[in-house]
PDB file of N, CA and C in Angstrom:
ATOM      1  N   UNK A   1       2.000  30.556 -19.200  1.00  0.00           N
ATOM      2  CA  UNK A   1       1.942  29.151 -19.528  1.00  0.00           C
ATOM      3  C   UNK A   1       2.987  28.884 -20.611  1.00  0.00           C
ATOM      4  N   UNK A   2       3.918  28.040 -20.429  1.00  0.00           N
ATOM      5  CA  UNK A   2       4.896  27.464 -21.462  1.00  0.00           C
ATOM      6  C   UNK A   2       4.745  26.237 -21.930  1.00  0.00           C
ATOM      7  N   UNK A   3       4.528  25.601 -23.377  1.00  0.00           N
ATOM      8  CA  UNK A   3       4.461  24.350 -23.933  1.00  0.00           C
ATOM      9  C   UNK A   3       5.854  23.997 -24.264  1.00  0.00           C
ATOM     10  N   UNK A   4       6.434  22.814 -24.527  1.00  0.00           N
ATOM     11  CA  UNK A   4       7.483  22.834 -25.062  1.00  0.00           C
ATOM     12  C   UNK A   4       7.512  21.302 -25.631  1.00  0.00           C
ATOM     13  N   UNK A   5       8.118  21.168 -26.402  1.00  0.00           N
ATOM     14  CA  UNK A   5       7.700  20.017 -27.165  1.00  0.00           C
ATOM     15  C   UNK A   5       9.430  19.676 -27.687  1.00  0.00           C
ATOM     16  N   UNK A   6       9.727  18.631 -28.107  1.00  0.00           N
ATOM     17  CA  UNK A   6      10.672  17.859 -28.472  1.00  0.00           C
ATOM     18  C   UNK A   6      11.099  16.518 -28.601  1.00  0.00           C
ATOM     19  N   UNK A   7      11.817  15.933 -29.873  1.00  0.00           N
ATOM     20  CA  UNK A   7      11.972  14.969 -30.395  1.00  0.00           C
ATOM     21  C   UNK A   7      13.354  14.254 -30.436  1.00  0.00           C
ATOM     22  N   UNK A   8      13.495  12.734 -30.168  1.00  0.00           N
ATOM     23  CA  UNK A   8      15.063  12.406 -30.017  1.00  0.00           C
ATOM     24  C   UNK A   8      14.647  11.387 -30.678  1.00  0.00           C
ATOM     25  N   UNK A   9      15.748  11.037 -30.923  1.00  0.00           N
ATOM     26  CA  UNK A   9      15.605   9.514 -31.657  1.00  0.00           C
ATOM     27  C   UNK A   9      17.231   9.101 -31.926  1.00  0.00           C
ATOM     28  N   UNK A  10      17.210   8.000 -32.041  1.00  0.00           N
ATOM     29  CA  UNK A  10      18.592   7.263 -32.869  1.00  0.00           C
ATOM     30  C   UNK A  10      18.619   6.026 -33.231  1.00  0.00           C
ATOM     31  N   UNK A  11      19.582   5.980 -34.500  1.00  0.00           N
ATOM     32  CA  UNK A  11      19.717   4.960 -35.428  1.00  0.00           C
ATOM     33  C   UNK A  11      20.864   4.010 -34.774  1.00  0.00           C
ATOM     34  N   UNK A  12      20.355   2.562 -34.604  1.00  0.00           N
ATOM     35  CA  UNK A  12      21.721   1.920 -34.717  1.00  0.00           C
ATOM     36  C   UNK A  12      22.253   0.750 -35.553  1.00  0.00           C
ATOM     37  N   UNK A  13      23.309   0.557 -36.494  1.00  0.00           N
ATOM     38  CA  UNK A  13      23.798  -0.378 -37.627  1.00  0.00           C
ATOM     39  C   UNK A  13      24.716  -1.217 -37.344  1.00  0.00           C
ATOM     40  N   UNK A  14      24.872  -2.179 -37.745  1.00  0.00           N
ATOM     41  CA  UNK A  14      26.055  -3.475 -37.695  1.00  0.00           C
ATOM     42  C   UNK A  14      26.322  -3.559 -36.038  1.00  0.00           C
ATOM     43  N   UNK A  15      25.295  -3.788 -35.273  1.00  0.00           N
ATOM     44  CA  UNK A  15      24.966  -3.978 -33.534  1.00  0.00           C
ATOM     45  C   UNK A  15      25.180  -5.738 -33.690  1.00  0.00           C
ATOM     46  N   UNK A  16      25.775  -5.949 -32.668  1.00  0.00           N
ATOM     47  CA  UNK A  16      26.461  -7.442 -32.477  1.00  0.00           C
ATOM     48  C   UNK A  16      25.226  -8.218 -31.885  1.00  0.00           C
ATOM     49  N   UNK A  17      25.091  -9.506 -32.944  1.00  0.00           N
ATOM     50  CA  UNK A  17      24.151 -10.633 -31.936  1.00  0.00           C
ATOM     51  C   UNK A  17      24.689 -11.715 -32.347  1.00  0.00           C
ATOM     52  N   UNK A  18      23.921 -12.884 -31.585  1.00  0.00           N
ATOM     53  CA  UNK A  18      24.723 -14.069 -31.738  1.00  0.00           C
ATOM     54  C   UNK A  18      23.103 -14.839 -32.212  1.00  0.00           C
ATOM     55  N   UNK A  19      23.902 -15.746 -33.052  1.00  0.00           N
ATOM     56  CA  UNK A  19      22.740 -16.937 -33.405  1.00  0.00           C
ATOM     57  C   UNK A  19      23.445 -18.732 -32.984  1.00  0.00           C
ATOM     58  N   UNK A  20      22.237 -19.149 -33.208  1.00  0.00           N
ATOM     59  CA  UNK A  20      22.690 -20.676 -32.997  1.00  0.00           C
ATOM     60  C   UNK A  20      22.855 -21.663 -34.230  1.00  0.00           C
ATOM     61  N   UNK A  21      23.825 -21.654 -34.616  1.00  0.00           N
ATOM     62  CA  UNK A  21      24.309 -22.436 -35.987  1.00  0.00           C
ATOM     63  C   UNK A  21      23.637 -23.938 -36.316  1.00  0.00           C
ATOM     64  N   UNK A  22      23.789 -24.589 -35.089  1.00  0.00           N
ATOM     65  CA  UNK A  22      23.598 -25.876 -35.034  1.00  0.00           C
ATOM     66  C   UNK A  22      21.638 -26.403 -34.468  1.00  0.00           C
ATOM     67  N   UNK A  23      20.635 -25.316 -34.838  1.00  0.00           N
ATOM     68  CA  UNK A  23      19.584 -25.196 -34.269  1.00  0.00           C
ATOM     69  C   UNK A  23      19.090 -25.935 -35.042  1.00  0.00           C
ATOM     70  N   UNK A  24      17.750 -26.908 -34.894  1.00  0.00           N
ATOM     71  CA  UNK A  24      17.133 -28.256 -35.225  1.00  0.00           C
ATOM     72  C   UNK A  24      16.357 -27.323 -35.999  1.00  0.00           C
ATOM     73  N   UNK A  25      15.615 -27.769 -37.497  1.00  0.00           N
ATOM     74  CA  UNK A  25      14.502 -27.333 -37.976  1.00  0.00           C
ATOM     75  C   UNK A  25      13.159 -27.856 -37.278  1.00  0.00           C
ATOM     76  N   UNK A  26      12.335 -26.642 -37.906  1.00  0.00           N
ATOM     77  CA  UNK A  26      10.682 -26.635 -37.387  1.00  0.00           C
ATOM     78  C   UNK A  26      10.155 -27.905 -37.255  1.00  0.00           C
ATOM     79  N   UNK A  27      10.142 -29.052 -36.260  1.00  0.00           N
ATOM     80  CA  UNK A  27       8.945 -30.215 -36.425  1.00  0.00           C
ATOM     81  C   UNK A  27      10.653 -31.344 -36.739  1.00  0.00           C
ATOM     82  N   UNK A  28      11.736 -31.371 -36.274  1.00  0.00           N
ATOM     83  CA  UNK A  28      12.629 -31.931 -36.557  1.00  0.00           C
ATOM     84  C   UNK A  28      12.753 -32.408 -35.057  1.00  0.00           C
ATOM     85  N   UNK A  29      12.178 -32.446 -33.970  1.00  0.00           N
ATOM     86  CA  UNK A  29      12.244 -32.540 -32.982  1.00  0.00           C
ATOM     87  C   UNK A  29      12.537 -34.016 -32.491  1.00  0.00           C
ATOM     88  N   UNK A  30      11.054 -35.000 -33.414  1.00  0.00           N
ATOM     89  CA  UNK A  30      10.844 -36.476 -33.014  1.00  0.00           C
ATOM     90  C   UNK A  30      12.181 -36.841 -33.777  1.00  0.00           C
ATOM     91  N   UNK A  31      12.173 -37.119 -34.663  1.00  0.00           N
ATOM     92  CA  UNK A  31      13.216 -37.763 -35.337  1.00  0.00           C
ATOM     93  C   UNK A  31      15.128 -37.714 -35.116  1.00  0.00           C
ATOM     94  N   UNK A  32      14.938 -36.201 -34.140  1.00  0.00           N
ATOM     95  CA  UNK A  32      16.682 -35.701 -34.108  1.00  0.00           C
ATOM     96  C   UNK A  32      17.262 -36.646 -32.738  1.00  0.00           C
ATOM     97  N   UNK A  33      16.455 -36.773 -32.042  1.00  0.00           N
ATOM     98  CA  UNK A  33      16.563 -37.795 -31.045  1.00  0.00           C
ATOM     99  C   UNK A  33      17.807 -39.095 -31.178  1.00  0.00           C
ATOM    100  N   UNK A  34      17.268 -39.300 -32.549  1.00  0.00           N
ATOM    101  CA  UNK A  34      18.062 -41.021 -32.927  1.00  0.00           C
ATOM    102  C   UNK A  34      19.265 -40.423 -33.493  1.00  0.00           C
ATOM    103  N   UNK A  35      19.515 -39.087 -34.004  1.00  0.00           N
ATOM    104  CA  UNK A  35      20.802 -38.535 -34.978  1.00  0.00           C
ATOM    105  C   UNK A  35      20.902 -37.277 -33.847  1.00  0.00           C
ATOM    106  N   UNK A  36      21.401 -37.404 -32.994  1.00  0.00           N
ATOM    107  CA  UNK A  36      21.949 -36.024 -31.858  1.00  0.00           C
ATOM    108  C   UNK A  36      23.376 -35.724 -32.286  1.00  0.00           C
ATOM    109  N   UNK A  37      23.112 -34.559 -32.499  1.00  0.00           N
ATOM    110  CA  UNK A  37      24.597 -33.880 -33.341  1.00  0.00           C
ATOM    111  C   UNK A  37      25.708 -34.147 -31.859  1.00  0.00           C
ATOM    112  N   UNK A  38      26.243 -34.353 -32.305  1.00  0.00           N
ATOM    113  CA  UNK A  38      27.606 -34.085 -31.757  1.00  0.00           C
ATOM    114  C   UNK A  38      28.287 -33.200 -30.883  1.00  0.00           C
ATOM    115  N   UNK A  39      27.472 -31.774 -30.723  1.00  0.00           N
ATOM    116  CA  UNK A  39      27.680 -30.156 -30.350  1.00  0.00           C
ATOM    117  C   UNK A  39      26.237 -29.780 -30.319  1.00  0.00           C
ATOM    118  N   UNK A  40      25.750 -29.536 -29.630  1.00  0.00           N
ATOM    119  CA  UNK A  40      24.493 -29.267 -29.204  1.00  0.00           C
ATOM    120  C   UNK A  40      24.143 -27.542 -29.290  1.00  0.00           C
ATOM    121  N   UNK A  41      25.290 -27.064 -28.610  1.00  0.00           N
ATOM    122  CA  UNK A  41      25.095 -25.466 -29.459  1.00  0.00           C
ATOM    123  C   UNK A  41      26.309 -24.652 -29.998  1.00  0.00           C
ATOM    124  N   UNK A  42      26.154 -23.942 -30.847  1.00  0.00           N
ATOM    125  CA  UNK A  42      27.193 -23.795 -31.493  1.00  0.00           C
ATOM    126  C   UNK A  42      26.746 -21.993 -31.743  1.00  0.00           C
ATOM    127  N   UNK A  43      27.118 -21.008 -30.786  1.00  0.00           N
ATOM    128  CA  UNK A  43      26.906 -19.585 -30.997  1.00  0.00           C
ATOM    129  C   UNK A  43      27.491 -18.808 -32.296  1.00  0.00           C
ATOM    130  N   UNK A  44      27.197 -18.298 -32.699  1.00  0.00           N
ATOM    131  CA  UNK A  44      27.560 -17.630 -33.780  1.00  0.00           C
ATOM    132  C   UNK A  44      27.731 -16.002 -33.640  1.00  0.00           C
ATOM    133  N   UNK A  45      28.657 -15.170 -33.858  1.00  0.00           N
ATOM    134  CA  UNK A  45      28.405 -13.709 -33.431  1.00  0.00           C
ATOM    135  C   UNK A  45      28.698 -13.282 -34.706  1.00  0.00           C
ATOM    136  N   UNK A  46      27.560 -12.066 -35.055  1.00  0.00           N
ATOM    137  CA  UNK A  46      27.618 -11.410 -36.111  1.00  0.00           C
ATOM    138  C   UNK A  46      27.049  -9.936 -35.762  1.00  0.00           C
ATOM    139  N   UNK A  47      27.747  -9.305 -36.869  1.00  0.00           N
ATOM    140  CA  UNK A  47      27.449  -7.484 -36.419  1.00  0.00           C
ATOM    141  C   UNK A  47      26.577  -7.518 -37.911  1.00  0.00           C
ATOM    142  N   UNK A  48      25.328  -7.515 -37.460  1.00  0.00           N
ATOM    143  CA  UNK A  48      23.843  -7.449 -38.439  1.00  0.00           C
ATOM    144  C   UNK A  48      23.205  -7.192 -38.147  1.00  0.00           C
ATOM    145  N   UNK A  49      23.134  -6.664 -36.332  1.00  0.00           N
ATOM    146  CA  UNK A  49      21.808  -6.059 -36.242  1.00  0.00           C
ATOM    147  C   UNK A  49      21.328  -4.684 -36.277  1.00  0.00           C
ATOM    148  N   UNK A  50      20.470  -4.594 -36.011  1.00  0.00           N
ATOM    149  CA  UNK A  50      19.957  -2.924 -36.333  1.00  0.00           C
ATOM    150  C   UNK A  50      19.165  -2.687 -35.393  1.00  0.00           C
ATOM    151  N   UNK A  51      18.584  -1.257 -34.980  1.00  0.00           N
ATOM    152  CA  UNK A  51      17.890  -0.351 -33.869  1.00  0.00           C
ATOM    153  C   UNK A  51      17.234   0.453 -34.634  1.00  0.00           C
ATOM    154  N   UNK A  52      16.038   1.318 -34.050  1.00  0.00           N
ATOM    155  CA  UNK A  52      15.814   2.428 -34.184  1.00  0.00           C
ATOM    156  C   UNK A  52      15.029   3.447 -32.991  1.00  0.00           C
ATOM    157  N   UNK A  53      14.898   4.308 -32.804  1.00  0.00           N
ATOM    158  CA  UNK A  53      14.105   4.666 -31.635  1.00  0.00           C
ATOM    159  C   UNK A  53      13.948   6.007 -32.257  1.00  0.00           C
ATOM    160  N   UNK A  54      12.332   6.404 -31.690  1.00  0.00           N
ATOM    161  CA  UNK A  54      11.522   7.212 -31.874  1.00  0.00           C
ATOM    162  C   UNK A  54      10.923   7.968 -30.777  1.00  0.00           C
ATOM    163  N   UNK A  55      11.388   9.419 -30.592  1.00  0.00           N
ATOM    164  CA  UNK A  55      10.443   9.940 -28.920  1.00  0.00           C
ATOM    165  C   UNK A  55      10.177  11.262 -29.400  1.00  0.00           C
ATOM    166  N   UNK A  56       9.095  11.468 -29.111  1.00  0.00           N
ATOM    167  CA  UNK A  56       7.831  12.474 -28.848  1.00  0.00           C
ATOM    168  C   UNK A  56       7.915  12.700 -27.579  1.00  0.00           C
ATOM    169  N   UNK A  57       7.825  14.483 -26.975  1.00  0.00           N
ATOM    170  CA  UNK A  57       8.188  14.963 -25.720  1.00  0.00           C
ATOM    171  C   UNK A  57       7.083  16.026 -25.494  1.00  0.00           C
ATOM    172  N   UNK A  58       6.306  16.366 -24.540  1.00  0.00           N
ATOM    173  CA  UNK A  58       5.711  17.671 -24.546  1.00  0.00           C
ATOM    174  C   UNK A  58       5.807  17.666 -22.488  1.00  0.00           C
ATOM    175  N   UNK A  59       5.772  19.410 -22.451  1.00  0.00           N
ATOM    176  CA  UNK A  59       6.033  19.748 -21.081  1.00  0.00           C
ATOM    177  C   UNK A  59       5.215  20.830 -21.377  1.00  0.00           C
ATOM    178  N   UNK A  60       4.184  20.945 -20.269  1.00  0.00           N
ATOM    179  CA  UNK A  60       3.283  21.473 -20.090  1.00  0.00           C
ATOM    180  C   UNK A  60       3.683  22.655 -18.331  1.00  0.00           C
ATOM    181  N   UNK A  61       4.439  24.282 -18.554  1.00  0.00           N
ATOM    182  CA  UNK A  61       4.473  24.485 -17.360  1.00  0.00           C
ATOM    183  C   UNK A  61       3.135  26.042 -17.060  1.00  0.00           C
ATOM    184  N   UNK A  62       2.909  25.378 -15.775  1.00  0.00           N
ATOM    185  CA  UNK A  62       1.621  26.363 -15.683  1.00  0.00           C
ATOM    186  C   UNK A  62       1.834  27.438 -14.164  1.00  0.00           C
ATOM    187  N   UNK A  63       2.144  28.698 -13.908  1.00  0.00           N
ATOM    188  CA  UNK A  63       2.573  28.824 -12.756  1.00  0.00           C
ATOM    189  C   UNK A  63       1.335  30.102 -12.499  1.00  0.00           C
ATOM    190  N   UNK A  64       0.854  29.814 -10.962  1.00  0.00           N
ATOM    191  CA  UNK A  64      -0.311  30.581 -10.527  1.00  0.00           C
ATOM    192  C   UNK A  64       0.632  31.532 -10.117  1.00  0.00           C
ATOM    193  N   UNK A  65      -0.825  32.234  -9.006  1.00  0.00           N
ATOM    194  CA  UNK A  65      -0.318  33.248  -8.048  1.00  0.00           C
ATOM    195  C   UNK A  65       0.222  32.359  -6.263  1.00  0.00           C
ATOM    196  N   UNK A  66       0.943  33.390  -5.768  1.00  0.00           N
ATOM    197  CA  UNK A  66       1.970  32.585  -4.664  1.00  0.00           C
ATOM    198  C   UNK A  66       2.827  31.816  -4.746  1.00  0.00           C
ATOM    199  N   UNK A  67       3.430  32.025  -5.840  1.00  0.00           N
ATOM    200  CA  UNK A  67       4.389  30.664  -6.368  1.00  0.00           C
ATOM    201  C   UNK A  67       4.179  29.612  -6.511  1.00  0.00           C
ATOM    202  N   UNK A  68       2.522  29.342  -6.759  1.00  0.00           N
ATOM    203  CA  UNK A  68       1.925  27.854  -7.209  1.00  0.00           C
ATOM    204  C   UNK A  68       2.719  27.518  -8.098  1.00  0.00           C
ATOM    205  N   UNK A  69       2.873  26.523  -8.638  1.00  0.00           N
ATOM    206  CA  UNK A  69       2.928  26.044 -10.095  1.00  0.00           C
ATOM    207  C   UNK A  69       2.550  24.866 -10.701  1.00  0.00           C
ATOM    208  N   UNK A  70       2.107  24.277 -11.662  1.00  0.00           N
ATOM    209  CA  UNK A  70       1.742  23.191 -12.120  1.00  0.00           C
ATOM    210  C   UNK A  70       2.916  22.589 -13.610  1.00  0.00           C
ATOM    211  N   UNK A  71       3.367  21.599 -13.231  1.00  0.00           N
ATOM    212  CA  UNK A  71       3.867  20.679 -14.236  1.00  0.00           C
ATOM    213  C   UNK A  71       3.630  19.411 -15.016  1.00  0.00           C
ATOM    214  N   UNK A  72       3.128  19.670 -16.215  1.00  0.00           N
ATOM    215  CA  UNK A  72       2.858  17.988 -16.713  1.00  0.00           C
ATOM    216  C   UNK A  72       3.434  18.210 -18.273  1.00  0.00           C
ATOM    217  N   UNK A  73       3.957  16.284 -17.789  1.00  0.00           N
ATOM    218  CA  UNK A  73       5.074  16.014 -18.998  1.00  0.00           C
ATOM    219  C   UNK A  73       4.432  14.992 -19.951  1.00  0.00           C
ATOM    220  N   UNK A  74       4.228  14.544 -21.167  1.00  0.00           N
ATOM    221  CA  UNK A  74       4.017  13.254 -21.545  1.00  0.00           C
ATOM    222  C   UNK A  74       4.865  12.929 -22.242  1.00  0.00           C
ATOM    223  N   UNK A  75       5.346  11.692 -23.002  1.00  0.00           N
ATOM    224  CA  UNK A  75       6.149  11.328 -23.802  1.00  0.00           C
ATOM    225  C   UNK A  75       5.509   9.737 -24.435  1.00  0.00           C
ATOM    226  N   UNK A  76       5.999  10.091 -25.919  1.00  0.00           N
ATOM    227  CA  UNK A  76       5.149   9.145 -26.592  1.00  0.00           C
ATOM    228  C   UNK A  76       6.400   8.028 -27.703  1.00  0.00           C
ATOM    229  N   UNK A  77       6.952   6.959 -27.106  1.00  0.00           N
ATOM    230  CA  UNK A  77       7.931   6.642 -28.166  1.00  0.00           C
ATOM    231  C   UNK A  77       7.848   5.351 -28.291  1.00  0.00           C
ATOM    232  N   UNK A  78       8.981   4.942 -29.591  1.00  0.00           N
ATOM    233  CA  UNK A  78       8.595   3.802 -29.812  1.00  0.00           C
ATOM    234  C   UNK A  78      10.347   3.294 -30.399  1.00  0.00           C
ATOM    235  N   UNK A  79       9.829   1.717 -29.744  1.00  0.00           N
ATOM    236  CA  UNK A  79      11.984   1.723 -29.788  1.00  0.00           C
ATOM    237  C   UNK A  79      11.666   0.311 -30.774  1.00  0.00           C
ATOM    238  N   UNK A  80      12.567   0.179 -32.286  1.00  0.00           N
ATOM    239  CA  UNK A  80      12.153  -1.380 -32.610  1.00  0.00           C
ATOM    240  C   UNK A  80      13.746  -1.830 -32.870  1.00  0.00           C
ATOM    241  N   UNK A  81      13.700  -3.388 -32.618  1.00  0.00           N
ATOM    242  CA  UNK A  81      15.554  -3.662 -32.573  1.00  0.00           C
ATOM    243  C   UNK A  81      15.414  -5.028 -32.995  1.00  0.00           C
ATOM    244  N   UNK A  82      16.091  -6.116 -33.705  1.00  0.00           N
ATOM    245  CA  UNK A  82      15.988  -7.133 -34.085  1.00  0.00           C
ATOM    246  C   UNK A  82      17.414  -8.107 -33.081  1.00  0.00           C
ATOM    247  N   UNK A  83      17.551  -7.338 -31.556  1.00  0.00           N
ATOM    248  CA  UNK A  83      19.060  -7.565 -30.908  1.00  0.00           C
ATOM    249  C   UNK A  83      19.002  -6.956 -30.266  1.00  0.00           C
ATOM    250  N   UNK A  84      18.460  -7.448 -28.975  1.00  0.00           N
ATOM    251  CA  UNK A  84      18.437  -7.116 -27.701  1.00  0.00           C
ATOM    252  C   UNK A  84      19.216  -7.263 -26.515  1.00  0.00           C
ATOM    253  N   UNK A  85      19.808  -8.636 -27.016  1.00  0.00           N
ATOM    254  CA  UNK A  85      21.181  -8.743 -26.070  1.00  0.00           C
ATOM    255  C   UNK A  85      22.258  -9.193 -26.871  1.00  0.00           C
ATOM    256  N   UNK A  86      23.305  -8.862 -26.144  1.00  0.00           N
ATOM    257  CA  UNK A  86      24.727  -9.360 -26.936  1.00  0.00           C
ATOM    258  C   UNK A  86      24.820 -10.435 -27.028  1.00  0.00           C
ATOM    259  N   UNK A  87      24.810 -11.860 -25.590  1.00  0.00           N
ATOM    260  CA  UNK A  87      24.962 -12.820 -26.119  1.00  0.00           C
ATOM    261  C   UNK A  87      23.834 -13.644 -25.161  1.00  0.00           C
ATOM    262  N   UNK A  88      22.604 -13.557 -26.008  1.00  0.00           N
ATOM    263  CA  UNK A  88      21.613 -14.633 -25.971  1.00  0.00           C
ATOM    264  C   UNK A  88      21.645 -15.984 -25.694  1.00  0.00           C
ATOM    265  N   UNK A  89      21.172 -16.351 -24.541  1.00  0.00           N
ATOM    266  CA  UNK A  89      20.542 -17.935 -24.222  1.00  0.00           C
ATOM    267  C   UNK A  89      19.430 -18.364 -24.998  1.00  0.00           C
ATOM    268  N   UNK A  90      19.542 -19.746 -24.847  1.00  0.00           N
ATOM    269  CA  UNK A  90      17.907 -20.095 -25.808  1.00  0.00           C
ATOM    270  C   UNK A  90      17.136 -19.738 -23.989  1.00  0.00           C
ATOM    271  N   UNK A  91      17.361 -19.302 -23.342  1.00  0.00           N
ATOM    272  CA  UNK A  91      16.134 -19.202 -21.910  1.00  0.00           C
ATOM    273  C   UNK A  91      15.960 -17.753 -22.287  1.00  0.00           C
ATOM    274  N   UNK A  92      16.714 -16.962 -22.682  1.00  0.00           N
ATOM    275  CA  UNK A  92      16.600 -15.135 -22.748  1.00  0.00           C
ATOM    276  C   UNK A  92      15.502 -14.976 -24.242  1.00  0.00           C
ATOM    277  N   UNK A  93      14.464 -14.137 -23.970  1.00  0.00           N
ATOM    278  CA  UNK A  93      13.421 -14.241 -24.187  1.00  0.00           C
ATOM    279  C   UNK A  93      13.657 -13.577 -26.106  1.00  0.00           C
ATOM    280  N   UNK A  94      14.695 -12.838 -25.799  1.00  0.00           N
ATOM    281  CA  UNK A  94      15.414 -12.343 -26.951  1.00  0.00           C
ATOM    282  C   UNK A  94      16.248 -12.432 -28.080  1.00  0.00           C
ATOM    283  N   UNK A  95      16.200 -14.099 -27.566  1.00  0.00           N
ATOM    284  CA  UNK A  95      17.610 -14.658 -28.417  1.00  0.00           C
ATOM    285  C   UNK A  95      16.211 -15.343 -29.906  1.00  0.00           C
ATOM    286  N   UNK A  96      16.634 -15.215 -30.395  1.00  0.00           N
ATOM    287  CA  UNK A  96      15.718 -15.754 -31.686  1.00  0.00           C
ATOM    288  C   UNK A  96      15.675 -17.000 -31.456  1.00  0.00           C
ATOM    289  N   UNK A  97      14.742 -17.135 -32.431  1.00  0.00           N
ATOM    290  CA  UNK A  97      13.614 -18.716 -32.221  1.00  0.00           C
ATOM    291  C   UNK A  97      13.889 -19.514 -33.275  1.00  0.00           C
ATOM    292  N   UNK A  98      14.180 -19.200 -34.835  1.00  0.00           N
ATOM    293  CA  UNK A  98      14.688 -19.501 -35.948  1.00  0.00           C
ATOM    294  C   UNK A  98      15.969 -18.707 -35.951  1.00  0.00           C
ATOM    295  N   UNK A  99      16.681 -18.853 -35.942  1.00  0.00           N
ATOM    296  CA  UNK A  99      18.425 -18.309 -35.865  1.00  0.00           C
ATOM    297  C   UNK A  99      18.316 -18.684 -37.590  1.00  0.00           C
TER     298      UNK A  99
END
């Protein structure tokens, strides 16, 4: 019987996203109506975002008689990122809500 276990992970810094410059404040909705800017969106790209990812690995090999064998894998990770896509729509679920 062989266990085997192992860990990956990686860091990522100054990762490119875009924000929306020209985005209405919270509850500014009724009133922006009568004052409609001029430019409706205005993208912004900046290298500010960040990553990290975290993985936990185990392999479980078990081998009988007749050349049976049994294999089981699990993996346990966890990925957190503030920039998920490069260049975000307000429809892409990822593009921030307060820019």
């Amino acid at each position: 019987m062989t266990l085997t276990a192992a860990y990956a992970g990686s860091k990522g810094t100054h990762l490119v996203r875009s924000r929306d410059l020209n985005q209405a404040r919270p509850g500014a909705a009724m009133w922006r109506a009568a004052s409609e800017p001029r430019f409706r969106l205005i993208f912004y790209s900046e290298s500010s975002g960040s990553s990290n990812f975290h993985s936990m690995q185990w392999n479980l090999d078990r081998r009988f008689a007749r050349g049976v064998s049994l294999i089981t894998s699990y993996a346990w990770s966890k990925s957190i990122d503030d920039t998920s896509a490069f260049l975000g729509t307000r429809s892409d679920k990822s593009f921030p809500q307060d820019s």
